[in-house]
N, C-alpha and C. Protein backbone atom coordinates (compact mmCIF):
# COMPACT_ATOMS: atom_id res chain seq x y z
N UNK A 1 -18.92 34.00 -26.85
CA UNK A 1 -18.51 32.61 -26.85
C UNK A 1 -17.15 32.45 -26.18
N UNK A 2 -15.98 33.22 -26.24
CA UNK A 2 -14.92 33.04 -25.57
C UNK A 2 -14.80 33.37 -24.38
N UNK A 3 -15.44 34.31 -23.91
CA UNK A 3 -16.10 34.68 -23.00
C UNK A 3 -16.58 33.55 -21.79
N UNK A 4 -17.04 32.64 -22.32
CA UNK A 4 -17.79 31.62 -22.32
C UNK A 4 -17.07 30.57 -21.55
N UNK A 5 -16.40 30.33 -22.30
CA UNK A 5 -15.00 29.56 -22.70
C UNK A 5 -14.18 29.64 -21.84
N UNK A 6 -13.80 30.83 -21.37
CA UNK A 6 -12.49 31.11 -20.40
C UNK A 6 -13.15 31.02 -19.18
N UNK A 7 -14.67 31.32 -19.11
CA UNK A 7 -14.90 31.44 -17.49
C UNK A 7 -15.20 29.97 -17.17
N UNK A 8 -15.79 29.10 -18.00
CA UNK A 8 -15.29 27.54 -18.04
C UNK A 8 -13.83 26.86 -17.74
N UNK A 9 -13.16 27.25 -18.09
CA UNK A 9 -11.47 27.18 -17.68
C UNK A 9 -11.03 27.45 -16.64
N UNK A 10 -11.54 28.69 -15.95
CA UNK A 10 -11.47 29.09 -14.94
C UNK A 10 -11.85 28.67 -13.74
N UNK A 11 -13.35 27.65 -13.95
CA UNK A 11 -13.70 27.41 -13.19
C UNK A 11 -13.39 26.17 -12.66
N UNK A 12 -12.79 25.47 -13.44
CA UNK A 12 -11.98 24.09 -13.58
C UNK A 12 -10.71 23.93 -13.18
N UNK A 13 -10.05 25.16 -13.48
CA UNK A 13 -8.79 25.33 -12.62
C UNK A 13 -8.00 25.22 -11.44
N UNK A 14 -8.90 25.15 -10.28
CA UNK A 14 -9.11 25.33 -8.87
C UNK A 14 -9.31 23.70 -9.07
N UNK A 15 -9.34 22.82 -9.32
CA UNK A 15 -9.66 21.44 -8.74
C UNK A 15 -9.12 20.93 -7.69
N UNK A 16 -9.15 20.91 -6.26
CA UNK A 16 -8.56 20.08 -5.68
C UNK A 16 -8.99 18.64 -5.29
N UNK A 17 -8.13 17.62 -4.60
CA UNK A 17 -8.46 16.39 -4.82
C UNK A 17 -9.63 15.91 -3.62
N UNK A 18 -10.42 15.11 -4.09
CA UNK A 18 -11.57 14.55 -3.23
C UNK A 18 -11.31 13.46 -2.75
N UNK A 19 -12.27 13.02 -1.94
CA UNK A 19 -12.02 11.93 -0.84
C UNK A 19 -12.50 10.53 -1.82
N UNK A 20 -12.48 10.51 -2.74
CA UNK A 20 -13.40 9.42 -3.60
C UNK A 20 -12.20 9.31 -4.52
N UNK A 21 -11.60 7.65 -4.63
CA UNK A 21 -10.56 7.35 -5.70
C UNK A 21 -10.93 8.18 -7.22
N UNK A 22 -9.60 8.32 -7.73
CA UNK A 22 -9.94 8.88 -9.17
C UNK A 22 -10.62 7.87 -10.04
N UNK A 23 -11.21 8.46 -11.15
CA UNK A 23 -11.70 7.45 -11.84
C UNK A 23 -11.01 7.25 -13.64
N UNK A 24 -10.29 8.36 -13.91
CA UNK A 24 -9.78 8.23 -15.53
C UNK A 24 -8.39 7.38 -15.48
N UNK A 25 -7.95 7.11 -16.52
CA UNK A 25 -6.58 5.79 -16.78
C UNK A 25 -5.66 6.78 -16.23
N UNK A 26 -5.45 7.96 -16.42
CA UNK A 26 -4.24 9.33 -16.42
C UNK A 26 -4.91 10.11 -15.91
N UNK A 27 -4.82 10.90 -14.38
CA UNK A 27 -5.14 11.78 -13.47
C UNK A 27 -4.03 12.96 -13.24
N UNK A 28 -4.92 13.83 -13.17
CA UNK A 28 -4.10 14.77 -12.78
C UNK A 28 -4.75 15.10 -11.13
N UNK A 29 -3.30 15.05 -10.43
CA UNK A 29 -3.53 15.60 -8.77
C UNK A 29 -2.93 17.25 -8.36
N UNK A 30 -3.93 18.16 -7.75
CA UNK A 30 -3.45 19.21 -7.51
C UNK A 30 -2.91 18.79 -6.28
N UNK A 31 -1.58 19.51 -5.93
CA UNK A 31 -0.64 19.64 -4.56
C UNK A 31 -0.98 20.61 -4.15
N UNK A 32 -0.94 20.25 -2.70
CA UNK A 32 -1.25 21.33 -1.91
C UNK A 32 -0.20 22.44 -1.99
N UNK A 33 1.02 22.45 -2.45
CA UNK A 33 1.88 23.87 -2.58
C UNK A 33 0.88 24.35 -3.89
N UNK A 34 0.73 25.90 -3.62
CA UNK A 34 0.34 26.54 -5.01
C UNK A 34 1.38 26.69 -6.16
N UNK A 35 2.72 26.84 -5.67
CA UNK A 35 3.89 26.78 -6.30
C UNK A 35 4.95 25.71 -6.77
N UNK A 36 4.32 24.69 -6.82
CA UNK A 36 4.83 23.35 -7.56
C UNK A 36 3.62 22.91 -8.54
N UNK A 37 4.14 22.33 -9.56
CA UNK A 37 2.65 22.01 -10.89
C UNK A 37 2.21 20.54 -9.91
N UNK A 38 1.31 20.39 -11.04
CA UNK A 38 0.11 19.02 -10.76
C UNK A 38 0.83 18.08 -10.81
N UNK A 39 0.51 16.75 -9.84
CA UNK A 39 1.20 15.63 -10.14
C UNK A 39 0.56 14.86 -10.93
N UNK A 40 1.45 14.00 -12.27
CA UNK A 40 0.56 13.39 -13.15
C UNK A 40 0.89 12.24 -12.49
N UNK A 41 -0.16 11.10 -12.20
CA UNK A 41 0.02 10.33 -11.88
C UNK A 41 -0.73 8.96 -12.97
N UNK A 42 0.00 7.73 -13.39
CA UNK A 42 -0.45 7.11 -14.22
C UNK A 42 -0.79 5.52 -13.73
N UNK A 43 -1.42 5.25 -14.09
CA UNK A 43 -2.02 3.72 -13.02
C UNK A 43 -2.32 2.42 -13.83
N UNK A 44 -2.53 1.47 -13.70
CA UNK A 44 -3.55 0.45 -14.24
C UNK A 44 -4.71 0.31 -14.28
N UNK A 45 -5.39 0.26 -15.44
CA UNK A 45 -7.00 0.53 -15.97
C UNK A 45 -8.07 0.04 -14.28
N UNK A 46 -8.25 0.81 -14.13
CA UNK A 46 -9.61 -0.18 -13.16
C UNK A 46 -9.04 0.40 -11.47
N UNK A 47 -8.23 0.75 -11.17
CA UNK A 47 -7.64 0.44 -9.84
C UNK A 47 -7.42 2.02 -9.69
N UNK A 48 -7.66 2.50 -8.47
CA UNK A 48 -7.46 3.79 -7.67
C UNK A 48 -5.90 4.13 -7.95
N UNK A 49 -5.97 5.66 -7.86
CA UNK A 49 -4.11 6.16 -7.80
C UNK A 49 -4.11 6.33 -5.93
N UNK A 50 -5.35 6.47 -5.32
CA UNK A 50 -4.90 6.52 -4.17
C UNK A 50 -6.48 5.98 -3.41
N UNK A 51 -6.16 6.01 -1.92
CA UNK A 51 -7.62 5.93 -0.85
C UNK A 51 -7.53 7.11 0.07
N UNK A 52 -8.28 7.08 1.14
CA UNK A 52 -7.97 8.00 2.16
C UNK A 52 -8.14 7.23 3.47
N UNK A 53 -7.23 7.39 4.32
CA UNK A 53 -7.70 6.58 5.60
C UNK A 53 -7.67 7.40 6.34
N UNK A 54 -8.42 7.75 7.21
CA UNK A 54 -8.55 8.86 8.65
C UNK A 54 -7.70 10.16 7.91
N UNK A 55 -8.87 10.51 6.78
CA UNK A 55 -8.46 12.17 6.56
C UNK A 55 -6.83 11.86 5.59
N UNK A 56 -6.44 10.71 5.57
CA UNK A 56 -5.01 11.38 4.93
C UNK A 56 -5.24 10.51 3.46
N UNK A 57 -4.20 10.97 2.84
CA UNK A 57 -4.28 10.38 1.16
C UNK A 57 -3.38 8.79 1.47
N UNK A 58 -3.60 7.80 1.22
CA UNK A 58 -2.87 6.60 0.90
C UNK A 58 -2.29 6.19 -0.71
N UNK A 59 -1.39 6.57 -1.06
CA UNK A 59 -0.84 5.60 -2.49
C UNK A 59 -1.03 4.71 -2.60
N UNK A 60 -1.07 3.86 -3.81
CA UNK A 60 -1.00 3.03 -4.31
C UNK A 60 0.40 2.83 -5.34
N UNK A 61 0.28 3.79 -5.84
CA UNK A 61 1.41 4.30 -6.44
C UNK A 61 2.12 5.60 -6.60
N UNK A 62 4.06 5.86 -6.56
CA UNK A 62 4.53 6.92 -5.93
C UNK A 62 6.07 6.78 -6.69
N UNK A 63 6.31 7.97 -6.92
CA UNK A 63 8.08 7.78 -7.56
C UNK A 63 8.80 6.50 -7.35
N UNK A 64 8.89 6.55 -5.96
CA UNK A 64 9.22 5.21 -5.13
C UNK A 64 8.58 4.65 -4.41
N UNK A 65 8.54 3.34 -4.04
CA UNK A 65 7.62 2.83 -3.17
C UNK A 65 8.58 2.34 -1.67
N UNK A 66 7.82 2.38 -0.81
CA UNK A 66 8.52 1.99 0.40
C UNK A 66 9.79 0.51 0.24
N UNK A 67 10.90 1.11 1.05
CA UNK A 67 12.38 0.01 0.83
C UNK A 67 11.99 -0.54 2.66
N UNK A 68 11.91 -1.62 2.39
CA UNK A 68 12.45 -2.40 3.84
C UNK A 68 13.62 -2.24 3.95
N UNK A 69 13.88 -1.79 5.73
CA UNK A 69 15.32 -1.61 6.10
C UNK A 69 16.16 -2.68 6.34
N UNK A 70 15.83 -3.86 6.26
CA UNK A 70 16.44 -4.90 6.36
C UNK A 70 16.76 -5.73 5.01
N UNK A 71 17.64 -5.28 4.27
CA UNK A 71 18.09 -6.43 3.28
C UNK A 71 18.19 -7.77 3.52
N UNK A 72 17.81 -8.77 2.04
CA UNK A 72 17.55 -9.72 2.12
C UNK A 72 18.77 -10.45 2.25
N UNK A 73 19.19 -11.27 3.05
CA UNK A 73 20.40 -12.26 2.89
C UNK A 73 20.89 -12.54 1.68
N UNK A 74 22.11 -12.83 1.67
CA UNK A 74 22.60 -13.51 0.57
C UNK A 74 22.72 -14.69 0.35
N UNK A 75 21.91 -14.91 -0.90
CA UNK A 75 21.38 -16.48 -1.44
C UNK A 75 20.16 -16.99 -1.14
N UNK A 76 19.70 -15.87 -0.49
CA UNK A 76 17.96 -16.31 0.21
C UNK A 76 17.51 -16.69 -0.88
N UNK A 77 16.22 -17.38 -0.56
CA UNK A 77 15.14 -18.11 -2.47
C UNK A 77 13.94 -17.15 -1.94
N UNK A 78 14.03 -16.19 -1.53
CA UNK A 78 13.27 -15.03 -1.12
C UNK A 78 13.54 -14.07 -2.54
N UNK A 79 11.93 -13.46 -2.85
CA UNK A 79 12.51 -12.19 -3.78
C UNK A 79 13.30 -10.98 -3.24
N UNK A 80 12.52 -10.55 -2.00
CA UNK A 80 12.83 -9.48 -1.06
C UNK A 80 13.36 -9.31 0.35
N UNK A 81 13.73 -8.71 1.10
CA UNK A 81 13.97 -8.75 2.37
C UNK A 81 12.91 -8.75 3.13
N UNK A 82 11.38 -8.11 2.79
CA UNK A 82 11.00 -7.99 3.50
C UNK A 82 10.08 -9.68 3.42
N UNK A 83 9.72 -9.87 1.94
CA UNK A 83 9.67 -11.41 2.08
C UNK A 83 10.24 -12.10 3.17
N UNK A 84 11.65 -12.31 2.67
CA UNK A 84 12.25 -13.41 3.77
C UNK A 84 12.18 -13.12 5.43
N UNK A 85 12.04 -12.03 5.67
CA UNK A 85 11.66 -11.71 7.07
C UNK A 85 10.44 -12.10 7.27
N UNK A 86 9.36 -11.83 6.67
CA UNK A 86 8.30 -12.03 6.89
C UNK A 86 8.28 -13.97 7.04
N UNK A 87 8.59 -14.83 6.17
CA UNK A 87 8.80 -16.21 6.21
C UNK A 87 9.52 -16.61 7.81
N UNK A 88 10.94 -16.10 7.85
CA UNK A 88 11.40 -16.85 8.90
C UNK A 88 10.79 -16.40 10.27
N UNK A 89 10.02 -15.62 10.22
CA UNK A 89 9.45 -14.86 11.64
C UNK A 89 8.04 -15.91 11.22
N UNK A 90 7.41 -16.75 10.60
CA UNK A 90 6.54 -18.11 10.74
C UNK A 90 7.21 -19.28 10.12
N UNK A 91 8.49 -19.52 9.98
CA UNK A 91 8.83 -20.44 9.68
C UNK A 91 8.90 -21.80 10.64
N UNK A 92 8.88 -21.36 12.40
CA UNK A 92 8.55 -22.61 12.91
C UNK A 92 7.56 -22.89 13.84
N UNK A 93 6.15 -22.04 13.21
CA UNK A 93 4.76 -22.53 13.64
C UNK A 93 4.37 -23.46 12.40
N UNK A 94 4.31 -24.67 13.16
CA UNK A 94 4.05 -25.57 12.58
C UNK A 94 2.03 -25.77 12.93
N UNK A 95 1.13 -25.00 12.10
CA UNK A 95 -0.19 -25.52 12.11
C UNK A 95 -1.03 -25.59 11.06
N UNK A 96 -0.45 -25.98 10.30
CA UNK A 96 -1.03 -26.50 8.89
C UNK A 96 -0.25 -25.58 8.12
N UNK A 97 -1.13 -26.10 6.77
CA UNK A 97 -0.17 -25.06 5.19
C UNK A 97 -1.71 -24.18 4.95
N UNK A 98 -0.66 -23.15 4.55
CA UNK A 98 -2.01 -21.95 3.96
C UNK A 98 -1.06 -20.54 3.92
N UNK A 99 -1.90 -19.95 3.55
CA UNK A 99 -1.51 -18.15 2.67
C UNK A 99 -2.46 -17.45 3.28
N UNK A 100 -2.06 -16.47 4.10
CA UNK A 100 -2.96 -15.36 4.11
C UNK A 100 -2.15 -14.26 3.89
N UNK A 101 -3.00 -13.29 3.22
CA UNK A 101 -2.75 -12.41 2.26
C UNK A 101 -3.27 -10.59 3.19
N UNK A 102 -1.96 -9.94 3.36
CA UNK A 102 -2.35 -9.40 4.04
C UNK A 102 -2.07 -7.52 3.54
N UNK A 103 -3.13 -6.52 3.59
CA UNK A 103 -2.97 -5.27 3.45
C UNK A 103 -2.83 -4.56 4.30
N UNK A 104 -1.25 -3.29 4.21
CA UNK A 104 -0.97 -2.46 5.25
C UNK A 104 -0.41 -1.39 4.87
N UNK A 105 -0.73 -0.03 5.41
CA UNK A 105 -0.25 1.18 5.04
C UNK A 105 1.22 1.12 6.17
N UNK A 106 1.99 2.25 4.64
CA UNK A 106 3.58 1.99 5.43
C UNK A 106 3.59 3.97 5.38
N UNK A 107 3.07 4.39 6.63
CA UNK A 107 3.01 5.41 6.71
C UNK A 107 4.22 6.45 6.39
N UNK A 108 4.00 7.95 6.64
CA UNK A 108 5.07 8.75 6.02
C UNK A 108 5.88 9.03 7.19
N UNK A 109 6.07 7.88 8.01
CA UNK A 109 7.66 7.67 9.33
C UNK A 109 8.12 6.81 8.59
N UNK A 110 7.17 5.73 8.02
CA UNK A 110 8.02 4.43 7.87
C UNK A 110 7.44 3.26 8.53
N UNK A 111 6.42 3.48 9.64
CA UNK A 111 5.94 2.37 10.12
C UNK A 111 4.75 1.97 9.53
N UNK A 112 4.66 0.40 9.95
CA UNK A 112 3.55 -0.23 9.34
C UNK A 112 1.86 0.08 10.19
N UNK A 113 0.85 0.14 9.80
CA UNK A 113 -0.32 1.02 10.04
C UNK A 113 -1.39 0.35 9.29
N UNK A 114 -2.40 0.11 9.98
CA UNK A 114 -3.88 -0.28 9.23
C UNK A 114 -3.71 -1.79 8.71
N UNK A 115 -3.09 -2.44 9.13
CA UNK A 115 -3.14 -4.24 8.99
C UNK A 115 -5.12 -4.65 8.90
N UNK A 116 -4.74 -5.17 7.57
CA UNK A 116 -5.74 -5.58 7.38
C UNK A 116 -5.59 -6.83 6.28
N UNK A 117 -6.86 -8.10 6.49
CA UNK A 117 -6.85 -9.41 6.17
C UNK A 117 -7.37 -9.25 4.92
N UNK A 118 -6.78 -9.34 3.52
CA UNK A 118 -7.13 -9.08 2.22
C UNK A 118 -7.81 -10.58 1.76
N UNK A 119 -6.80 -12.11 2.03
CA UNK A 119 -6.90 -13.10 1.74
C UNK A 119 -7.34 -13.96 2.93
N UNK A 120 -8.17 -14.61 3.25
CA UNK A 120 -8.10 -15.50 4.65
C UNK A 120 -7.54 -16.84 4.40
N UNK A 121 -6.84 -17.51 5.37
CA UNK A 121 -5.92 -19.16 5.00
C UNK A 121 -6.75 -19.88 4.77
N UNK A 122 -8.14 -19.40 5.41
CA UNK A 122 -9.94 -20.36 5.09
C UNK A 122 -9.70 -21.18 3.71
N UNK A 123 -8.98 -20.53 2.63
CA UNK A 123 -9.37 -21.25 1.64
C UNK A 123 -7.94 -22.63 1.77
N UNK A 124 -7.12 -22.61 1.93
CA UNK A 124 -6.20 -24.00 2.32
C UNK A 124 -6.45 -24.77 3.57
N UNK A 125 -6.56 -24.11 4.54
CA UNK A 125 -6.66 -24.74 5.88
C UNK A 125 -8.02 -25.95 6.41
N UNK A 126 -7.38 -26.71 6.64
CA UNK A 126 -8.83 -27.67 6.54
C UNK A 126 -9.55 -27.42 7.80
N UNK A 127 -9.41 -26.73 8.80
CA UNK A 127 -10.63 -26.35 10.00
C UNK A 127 -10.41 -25.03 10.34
N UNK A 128 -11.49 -24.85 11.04
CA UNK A 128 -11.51 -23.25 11.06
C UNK A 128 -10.56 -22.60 12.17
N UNK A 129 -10.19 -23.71 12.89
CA UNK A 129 -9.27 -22.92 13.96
C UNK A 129 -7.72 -23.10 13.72
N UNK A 130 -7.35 -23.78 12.47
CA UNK A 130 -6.46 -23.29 11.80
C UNK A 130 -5.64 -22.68 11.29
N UNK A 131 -6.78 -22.28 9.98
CA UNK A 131 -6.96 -21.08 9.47
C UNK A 131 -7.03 -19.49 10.11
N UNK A 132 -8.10 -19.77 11.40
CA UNK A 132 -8.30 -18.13 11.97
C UNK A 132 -6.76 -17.83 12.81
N UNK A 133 -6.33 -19.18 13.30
CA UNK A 133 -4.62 -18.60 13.48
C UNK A 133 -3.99 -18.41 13.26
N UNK A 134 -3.18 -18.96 11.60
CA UNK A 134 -2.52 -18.37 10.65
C UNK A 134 -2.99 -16.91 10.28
N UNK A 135 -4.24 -16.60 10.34
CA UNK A 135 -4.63 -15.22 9.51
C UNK A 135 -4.35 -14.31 10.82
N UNK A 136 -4.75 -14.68 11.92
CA UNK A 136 -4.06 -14.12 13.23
C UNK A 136 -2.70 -14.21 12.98
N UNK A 137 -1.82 -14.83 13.11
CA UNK A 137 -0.45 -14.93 13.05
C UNK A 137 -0.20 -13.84 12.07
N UNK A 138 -0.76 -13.94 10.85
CA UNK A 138 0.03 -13.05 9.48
C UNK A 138 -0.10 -11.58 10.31
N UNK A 139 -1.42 -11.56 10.76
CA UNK A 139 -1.49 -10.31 10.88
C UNK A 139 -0.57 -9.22 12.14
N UNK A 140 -0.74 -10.23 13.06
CA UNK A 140 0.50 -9.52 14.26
C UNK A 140 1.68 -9.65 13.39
N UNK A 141 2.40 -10.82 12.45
CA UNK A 141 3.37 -10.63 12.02
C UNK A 141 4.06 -9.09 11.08
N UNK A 142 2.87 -8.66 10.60
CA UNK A 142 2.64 -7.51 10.08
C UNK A 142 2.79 -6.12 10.87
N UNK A 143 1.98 -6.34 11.87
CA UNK A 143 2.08 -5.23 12.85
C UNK A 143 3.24 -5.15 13.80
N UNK A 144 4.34 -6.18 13.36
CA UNK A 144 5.18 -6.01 14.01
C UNK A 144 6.35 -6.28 13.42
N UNK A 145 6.19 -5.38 12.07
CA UNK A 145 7.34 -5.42 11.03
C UNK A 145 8.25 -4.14 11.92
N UNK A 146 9.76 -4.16 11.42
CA UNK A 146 10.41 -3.28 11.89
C UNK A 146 10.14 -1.89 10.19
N UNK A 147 10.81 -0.48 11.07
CA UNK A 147 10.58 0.62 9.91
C UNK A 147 11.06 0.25 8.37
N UNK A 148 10.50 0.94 7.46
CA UNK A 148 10.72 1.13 5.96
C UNK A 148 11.02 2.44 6.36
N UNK A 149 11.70 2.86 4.68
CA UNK A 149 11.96 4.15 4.59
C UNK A 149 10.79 4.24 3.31
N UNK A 150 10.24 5.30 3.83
CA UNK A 150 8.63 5.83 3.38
C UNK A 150 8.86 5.86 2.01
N UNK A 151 7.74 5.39 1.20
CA UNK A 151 7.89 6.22 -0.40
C UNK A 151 7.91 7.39 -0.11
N UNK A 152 7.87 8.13 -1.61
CA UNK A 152 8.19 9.63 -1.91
C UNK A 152 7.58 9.60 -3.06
N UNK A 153 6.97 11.17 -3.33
CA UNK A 153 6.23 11.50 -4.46
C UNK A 153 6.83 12.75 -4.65
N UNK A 154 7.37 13.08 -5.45
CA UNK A 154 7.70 14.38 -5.27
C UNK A 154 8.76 14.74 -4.45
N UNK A 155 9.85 13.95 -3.96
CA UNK A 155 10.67 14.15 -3.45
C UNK A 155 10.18 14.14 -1.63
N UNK A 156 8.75 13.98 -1.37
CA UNK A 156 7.90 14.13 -0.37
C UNK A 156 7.70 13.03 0.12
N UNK A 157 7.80 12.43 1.73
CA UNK A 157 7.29 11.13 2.03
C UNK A 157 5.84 11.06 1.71
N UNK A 158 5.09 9.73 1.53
CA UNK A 158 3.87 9.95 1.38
C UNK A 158 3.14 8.23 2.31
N UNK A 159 2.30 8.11 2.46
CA UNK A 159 1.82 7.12 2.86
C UNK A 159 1.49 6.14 1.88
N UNK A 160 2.12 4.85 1.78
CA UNK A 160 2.10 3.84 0.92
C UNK A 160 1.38 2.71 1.20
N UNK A 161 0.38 2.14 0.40
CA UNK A 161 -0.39 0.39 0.36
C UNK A 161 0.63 -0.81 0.15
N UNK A 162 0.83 -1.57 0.86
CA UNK A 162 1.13 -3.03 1.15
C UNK A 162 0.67 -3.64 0.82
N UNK A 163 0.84 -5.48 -0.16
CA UNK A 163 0.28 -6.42 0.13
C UNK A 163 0.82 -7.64 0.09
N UNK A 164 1.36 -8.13 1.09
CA UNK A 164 2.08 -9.30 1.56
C UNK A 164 1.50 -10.88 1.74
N UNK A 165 2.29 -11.34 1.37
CA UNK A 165 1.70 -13.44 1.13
C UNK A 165 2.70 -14.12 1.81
N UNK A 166 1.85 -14.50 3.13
CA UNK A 166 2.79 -15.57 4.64
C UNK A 166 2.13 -16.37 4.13
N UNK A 167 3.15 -17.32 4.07
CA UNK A 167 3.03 -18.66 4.08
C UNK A 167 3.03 -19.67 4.89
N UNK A 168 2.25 -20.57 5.34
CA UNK A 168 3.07 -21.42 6.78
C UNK A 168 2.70 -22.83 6.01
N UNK A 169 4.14 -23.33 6.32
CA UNK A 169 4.13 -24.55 5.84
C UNK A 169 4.03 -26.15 6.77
């Protein structure tokens, strides 16, 4: 029986991580050094600790998460810098009001990567050619953010998830 037991342990030991989000509340991730322990990583019920895009691991969550290099002004009604950048870089396209809601990996340089349309303005914008230009707009606005300094996991840059709300008023 112990016997049993240990070669069960054993065989479990070796886990490394798969291409398929985790699925328990509290994961454990093997690192690729053999000589640093597992990263525990802890999340919100329902939601991935990571994805994979072209072969690499994406965070969701990380010691730190990516800092925009541009601080926010002082006295802005912005939460963040990268907020208020993001606003005044559409603050004077004037083509209707609407939100599009946008997802982007902030790779392990720092640049922004994989812009993609999470929210479309479809739901505020009253015609469709509107809307498909604001969600156009958000999205070059995105792809043409200046560098972050990368999260870190482990003292390690890592590739980080984005999700940003342009507004045009």
């Amino acid at each position: 029986m112990i016997c049993f037991l240990l070669l069960a342990l054993g065989a479990c030991g070796g886990q490394q991580k798969t291409g398929t989000p985790l699925a328990a509340e509290t994961d454990t991730i093997q690192v690729k050094e053999p000589d640093k322990e597992p990263i525990i990583l802890e999340r919100e019920t329902g939601k991935p600790v990571y994805d994979m895009i072209e072969g690499d691991t994406v965070y969701r969550y990380a010691d730190s998460g990516p800092e925009f290099s541009i601080p926010k002004p002082y006295g802005s009604e912005y939460n963040t810098g990268l907020e208020h950048y993001i606003q005044e870089a559409v603050k004077d396209i004037h083509i209707g009001e609407g939100i599009s809601v946008v997802y982007f990996v902030v790779n392990k340089m720092g640049l922004p990567c994989h812009v993609t349309l999470a929210r479309s303005a479809k739901v505020f914008a009253p015609d469709a050619r509107s809307y498909r230009q604001m969600d156009s707009i958000a999205c070059e606005v995105v792809r043409n953010l200046p560098y972050f300094i990368p999260a870190s996991l482990n003292g390690e840059p890592v590739n980080h998830l984005i999700g940003v709300a342009v507004r045009f008023k």
